[in-house]
C-alpha atoms as a PDB file:
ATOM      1  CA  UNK A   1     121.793 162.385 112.730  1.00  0.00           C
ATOM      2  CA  UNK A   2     124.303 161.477 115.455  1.00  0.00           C
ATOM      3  CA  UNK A   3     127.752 162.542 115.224  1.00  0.00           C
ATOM      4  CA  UNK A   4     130.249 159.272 115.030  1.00  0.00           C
ATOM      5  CA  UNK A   5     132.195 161.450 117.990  1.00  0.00           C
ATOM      6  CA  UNK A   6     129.021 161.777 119.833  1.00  0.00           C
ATOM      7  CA  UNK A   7     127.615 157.916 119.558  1.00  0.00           C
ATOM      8  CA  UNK A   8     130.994 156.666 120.899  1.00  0.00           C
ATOM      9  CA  UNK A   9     131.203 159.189 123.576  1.00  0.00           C
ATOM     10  CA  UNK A  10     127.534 157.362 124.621  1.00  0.00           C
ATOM     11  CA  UNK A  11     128.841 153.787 124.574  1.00  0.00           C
ATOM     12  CA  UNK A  12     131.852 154.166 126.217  1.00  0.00           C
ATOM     13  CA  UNK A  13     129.824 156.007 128.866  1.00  0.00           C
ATOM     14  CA  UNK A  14     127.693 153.023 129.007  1.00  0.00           C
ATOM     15  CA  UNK A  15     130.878 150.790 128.973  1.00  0.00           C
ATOM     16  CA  UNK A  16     132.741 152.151 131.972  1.00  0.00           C
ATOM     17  CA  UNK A  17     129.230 151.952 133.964  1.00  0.00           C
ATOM     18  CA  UNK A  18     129.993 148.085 133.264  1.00  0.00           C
ATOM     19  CA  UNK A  19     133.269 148.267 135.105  1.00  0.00           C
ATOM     20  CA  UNK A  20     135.438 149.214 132.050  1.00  0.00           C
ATOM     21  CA  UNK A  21     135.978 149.935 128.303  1.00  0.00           C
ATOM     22  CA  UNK A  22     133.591 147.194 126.497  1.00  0.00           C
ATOM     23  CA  UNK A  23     136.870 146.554 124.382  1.00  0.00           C
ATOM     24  CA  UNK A  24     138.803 146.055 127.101  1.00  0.00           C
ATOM     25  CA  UNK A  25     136.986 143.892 129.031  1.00  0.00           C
ATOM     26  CA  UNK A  26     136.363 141.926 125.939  1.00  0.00           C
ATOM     27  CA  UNK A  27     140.129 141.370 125.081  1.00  0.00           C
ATOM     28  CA  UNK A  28     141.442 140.552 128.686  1.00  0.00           C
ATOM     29  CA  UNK A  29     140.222 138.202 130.651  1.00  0.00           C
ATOM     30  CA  UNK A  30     139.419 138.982 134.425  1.00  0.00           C
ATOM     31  CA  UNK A  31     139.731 136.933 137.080  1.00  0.00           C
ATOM     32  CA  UNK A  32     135.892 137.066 137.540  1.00  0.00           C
ATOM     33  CA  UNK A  33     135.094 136.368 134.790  1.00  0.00           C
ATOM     34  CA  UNK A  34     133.206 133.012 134.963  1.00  0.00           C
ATOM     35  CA  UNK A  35     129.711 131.809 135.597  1.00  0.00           C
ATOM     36  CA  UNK A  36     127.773 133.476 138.466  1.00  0.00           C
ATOM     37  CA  UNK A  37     130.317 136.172 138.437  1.00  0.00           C
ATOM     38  CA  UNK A  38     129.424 139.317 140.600  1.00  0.00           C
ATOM     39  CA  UNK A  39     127.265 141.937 138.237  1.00  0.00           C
ATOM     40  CA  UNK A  40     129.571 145.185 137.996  1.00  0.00           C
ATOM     41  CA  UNK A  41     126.191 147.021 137.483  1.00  0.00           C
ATOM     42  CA  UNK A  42     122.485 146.446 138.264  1.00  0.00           C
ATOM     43  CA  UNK A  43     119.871 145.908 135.567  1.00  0.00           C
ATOM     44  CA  UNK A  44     117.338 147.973 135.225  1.00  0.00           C
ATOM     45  CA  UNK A  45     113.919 145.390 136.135  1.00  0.00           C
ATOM     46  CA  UNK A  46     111.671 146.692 134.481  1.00  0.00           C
ATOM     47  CA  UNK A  47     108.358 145.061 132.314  1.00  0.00           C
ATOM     48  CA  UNK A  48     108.474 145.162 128.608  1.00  0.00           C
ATOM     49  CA  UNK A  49     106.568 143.384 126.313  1.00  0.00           C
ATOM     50  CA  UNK A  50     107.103 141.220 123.102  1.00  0.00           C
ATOM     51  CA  UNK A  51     105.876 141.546 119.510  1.00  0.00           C
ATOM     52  CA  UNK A  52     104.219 138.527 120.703  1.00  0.00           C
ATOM     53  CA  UNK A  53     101.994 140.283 123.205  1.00  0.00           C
ATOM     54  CA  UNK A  54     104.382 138.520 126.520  1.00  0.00           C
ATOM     55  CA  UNK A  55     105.345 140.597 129.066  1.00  0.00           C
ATOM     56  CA  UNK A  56     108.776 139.983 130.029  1.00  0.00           C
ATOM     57  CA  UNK A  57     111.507 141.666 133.054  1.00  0.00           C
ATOM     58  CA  UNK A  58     113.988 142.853 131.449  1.00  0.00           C
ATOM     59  CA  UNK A  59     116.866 141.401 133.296  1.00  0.00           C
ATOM     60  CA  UNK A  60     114.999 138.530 134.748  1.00  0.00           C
ATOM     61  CA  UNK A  61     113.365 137.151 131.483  1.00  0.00           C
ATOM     62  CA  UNK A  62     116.015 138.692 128.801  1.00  0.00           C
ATOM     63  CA  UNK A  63     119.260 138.948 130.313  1.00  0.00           C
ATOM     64  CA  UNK A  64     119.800 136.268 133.439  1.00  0.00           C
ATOM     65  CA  UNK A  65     122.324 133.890 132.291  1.00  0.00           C
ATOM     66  CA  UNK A  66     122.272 134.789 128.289  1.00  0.00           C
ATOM     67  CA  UNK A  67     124.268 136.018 125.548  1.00  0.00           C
ATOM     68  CA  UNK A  68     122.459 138.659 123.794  1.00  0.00           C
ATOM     69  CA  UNK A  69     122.722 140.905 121.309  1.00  0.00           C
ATOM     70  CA  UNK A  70     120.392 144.303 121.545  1.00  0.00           C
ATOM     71  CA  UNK A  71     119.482 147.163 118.609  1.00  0.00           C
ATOM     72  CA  UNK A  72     117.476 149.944 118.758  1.00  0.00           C
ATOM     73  CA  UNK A  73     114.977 150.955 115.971  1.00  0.00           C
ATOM     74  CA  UNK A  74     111.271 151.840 115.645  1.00  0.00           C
ATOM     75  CA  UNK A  75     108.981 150.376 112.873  1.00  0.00           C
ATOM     76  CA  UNK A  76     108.243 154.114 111.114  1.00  0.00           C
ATOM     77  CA  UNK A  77     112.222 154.360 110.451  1.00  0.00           C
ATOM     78  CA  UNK A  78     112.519 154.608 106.843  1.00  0.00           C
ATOM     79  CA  UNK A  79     116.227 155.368 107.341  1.00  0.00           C
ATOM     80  CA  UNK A  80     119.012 152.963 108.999  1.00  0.00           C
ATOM     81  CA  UNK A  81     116.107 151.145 110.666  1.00  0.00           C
ATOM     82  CA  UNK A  82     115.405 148.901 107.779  1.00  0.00           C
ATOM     83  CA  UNK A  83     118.883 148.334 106.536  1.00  0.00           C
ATOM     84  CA  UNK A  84     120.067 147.201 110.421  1.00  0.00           C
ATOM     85  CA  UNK A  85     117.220 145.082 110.813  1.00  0.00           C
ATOM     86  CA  UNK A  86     117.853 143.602 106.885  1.00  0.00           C
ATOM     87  CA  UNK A  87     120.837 143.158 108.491  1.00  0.00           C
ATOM     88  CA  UNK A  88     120.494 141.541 111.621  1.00  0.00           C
ATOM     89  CA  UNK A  89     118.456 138.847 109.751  1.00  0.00           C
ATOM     90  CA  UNK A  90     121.443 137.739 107.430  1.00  0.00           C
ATOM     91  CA  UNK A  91     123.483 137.898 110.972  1.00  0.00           C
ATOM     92  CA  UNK A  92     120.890 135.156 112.681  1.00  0.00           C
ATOM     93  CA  UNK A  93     120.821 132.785 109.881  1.00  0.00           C
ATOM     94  CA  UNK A  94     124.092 132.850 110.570  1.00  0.00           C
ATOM     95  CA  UNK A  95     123.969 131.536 113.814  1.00  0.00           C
ATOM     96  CA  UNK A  96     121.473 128.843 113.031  1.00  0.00           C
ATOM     97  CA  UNK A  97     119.914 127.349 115.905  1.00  0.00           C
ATOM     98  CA  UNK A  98     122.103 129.233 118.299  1.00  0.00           C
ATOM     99  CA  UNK A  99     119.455 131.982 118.668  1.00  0.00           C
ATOM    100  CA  UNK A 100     116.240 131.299 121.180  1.00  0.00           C
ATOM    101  CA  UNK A 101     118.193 129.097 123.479  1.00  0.00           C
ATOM    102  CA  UNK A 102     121.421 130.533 125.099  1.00  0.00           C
ATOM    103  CA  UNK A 103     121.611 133.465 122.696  1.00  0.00           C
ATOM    104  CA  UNK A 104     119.134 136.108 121.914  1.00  0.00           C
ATOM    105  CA  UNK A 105     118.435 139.038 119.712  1.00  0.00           C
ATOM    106  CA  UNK A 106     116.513 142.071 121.193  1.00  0.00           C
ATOM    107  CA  UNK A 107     115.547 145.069 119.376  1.00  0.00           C
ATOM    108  CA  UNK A 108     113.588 147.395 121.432  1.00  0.00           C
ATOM    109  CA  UNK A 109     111.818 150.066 119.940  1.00  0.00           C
ATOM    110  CA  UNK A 110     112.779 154.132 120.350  1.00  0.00           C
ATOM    111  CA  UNK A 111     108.844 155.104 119.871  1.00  0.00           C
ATOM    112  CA  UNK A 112     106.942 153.137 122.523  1.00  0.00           C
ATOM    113  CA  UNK A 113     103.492 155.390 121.815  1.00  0.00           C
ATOM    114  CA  UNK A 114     103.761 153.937 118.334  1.00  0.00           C
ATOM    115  CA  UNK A 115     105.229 150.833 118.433  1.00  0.00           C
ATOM    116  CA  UNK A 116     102.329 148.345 119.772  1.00  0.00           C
ATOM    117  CA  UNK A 117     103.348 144.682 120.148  1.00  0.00           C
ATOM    118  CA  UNK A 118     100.919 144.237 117.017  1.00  0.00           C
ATOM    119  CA  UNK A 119     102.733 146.716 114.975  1.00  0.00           C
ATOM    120  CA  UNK A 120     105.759 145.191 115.723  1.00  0.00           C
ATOM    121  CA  UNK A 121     104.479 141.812 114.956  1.00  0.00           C
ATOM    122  CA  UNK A 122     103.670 143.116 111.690  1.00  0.00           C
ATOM    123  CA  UNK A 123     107.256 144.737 110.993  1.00  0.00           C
ATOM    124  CA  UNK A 124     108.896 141.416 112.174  1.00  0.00           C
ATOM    125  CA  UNK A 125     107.006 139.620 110.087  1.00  0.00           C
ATOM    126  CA  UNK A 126     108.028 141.558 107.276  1.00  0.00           C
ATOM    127  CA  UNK A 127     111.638 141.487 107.762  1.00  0.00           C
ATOM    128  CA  UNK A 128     111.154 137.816 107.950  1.00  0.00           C
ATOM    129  CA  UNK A 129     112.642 137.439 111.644  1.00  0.00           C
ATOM    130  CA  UNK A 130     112.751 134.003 113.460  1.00  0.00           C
ATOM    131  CA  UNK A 131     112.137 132.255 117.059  1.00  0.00           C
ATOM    132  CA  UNK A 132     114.904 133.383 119.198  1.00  0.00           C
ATOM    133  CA  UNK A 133     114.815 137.296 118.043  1.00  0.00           C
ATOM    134  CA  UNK A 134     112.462 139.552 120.209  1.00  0.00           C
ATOM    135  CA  UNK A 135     110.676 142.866 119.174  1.00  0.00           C
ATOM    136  CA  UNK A 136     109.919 144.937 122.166  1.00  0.00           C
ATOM    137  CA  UNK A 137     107.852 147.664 123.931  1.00  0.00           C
ATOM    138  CA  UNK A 138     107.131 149.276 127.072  1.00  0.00           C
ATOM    139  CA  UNK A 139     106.250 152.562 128.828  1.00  0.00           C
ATOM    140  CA  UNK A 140     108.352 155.642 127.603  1.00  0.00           C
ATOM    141  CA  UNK A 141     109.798 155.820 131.239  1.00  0.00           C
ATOM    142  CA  UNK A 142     111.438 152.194 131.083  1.00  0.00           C
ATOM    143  CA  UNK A 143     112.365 152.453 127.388  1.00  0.00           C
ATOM    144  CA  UNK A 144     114.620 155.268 127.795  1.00  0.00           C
ATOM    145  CA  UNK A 145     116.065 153.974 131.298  1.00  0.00           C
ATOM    146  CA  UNK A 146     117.052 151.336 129.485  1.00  0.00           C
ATOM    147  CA  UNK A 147     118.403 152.932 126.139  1.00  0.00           C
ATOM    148  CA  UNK A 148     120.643 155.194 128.909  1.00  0.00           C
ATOM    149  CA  UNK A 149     121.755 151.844 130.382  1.00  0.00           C
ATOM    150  CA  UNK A 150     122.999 150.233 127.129  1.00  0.00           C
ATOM    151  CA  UNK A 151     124.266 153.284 126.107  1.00  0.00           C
ATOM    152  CA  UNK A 152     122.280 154.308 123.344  1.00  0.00           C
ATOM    153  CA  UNK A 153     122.000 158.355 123.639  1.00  0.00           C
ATOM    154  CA  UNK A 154     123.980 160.958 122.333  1.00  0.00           C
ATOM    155  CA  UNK A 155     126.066 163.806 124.679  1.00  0.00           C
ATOM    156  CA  UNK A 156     124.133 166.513 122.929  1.00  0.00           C
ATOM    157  CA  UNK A 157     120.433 166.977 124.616  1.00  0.00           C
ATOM    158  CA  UNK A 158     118.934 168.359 121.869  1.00  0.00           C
ATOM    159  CA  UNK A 159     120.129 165.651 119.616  1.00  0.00           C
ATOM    160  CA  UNK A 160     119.353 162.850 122.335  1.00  0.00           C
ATOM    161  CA  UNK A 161     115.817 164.601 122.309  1.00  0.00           C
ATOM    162  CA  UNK A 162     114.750 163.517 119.216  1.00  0.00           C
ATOM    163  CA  UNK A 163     113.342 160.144 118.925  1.00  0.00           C
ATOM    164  CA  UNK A 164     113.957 159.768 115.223  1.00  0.00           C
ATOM    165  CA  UNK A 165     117.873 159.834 116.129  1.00  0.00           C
ATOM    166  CA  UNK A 166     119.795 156.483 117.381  1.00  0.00           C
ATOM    167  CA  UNK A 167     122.865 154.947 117.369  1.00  0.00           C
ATOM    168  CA  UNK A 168     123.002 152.348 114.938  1.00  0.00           C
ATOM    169  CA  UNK A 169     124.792 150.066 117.098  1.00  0.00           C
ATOM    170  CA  UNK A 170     123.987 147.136 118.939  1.00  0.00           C
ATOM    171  CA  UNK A 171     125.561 146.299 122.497  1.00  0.00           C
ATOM    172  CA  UNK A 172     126.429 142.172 122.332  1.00  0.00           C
ATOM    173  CA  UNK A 173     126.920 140.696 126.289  1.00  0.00           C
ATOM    174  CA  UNK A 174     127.455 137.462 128.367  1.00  0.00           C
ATOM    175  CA  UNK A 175     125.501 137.957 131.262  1.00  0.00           C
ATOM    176  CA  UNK A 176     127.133 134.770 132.751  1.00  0.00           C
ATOM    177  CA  UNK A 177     130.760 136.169 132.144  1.00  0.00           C
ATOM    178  CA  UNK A 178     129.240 140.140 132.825  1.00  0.00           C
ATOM    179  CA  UNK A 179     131.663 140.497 129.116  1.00  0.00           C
ATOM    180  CA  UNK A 180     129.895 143.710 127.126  1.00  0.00           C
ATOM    181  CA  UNK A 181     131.097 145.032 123.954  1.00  0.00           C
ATOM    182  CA  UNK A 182     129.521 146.730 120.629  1.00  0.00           C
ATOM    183  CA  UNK A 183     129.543 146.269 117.287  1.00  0.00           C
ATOM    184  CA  UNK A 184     127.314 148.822 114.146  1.00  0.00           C
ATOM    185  CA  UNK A 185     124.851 147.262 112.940  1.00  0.00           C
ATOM    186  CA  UNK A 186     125.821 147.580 109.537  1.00  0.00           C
ATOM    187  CA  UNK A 187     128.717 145.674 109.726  1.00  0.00           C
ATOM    188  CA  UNK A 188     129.330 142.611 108.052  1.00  0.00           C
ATOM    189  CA  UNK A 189     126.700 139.834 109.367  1.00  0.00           C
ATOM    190  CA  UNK A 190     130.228 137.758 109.863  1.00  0.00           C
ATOM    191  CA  UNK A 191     131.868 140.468 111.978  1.00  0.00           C
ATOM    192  CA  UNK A 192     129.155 140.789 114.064  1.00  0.00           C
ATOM    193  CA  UNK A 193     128.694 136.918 114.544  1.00  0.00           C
ATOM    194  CA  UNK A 194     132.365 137.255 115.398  1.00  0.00           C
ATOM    195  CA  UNK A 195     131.704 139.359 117.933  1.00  0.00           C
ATOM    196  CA  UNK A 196     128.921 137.616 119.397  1.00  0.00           C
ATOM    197  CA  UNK A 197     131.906 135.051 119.887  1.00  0.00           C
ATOM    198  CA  UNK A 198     133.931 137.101 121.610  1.00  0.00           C
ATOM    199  CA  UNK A 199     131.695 137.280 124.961  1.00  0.00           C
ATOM    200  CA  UNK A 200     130.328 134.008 123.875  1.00  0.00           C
ATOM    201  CA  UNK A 201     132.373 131.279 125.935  1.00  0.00           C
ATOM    202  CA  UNK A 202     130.132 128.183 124.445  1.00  0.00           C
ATOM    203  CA  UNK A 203     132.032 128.483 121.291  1.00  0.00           C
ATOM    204  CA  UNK A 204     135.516 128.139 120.444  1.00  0.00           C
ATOM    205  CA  UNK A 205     137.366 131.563 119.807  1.00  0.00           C
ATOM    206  CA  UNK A 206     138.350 131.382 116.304  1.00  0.00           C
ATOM    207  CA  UNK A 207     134.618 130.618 115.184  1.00  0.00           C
ATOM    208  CA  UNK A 208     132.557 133.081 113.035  1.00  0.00           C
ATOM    209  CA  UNK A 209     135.854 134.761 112.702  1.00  0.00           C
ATOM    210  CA  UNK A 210     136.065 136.673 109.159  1.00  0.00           C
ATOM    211  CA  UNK A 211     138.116 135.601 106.746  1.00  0.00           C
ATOM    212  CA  UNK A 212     140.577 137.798 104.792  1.00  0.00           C
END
């Protein structure tokens, strides 16, 4: 498994390709930062499709004007997988009606040969997700442009090689505001939700915020 070193080396590489530190741009508050702010960094637009069987553009379809939050994982996981996408399900009853209009949950899958929208289906259906939260797939090509862009890889190729490695972190952004920052996975569902806040300039500041 990734070294804790090693994953945060990847997302901060990822960060600084979106103009800075995800914590930093997260905490201050830029002058451009406002709707139809200039992108720091192109998307990747590439085609990927849903557990539903919908083809979608990445950036045109998933990320153009939303908040989203994005996991890897791949339905054969019988390690962190599970547990992140248990998870992630506590975290979007949590937000309630939120999710599937201006917010979004995106999990796309590290084993694209494997991972048919129908299997994916299958494993959302299991994990009891709801409208709003997207499984997705694509061509091995696009997948890992993609995982490079959102900073899911590790500094070590060998490590990075193998598909049954990942982060275990998810990579929460405004488009509208171009505001990125991370959070694990297996943190609290209330400390993520409070960091979906954080980019999230619909709500107030202070709400999701954990107590104690």
């Amino acid at each position: 498994m990734n070294t804790r070193r090693a994953l945060m080396a990847g997302l901060s590489a990822a960060a600084a390709a979106l103009g800075g530190l995800a914590g930093r741009r997260v905490m201050a508050e830029p002058e451009h930062a406002h709707p139809g702010a200039a992108r720091t960094t192109a998307w990747p637009h590439v085609t990927l499709y849903t557990h539903e069987g919908q083809a979608v553009t990445f950036y045109d379809d998933l990320i153009r004007g939303k908040v989203v939050a994005i996991n890897m994982m791949y339905t054969a996981c019988e390690g962190i997988c599970p547990l992140a996408t248990n998870n992630l399900v506590r975290v979007q009853e949590l937000l309630g009606t939120r999710v599937g209009r201006a917010l979004f949950m995106y999990s796309l899958t590290l084993q694209p040969e494997r991972d048919t929208p129908p299997r994916l289906k299958e494993y959302a259906a299991l994990h009891g997700v709801k409208a709003g939260w997207w499984f997705l797939t694509g061509t091995r090509d696009d997948i890992e442009q993609l995982r490079y862009r959102l900073g899911f890889f590790d500094l070590k190729p060998v490590v990075d090689g193998d598909t049954a490695t990942h982060t275990g972190m998810i990579r929460i952004g405004s488009d509208g505001y171009d505001r990125w920052t991370s959070a694990s996975a297996l943190a609290t569902p209330a400390q993520i939700v409070a960091t979906i806040n954080h980019v999230d300039r619909s709500v107030g500041r202070m709400a999701g915020r954990p107590k104690g």
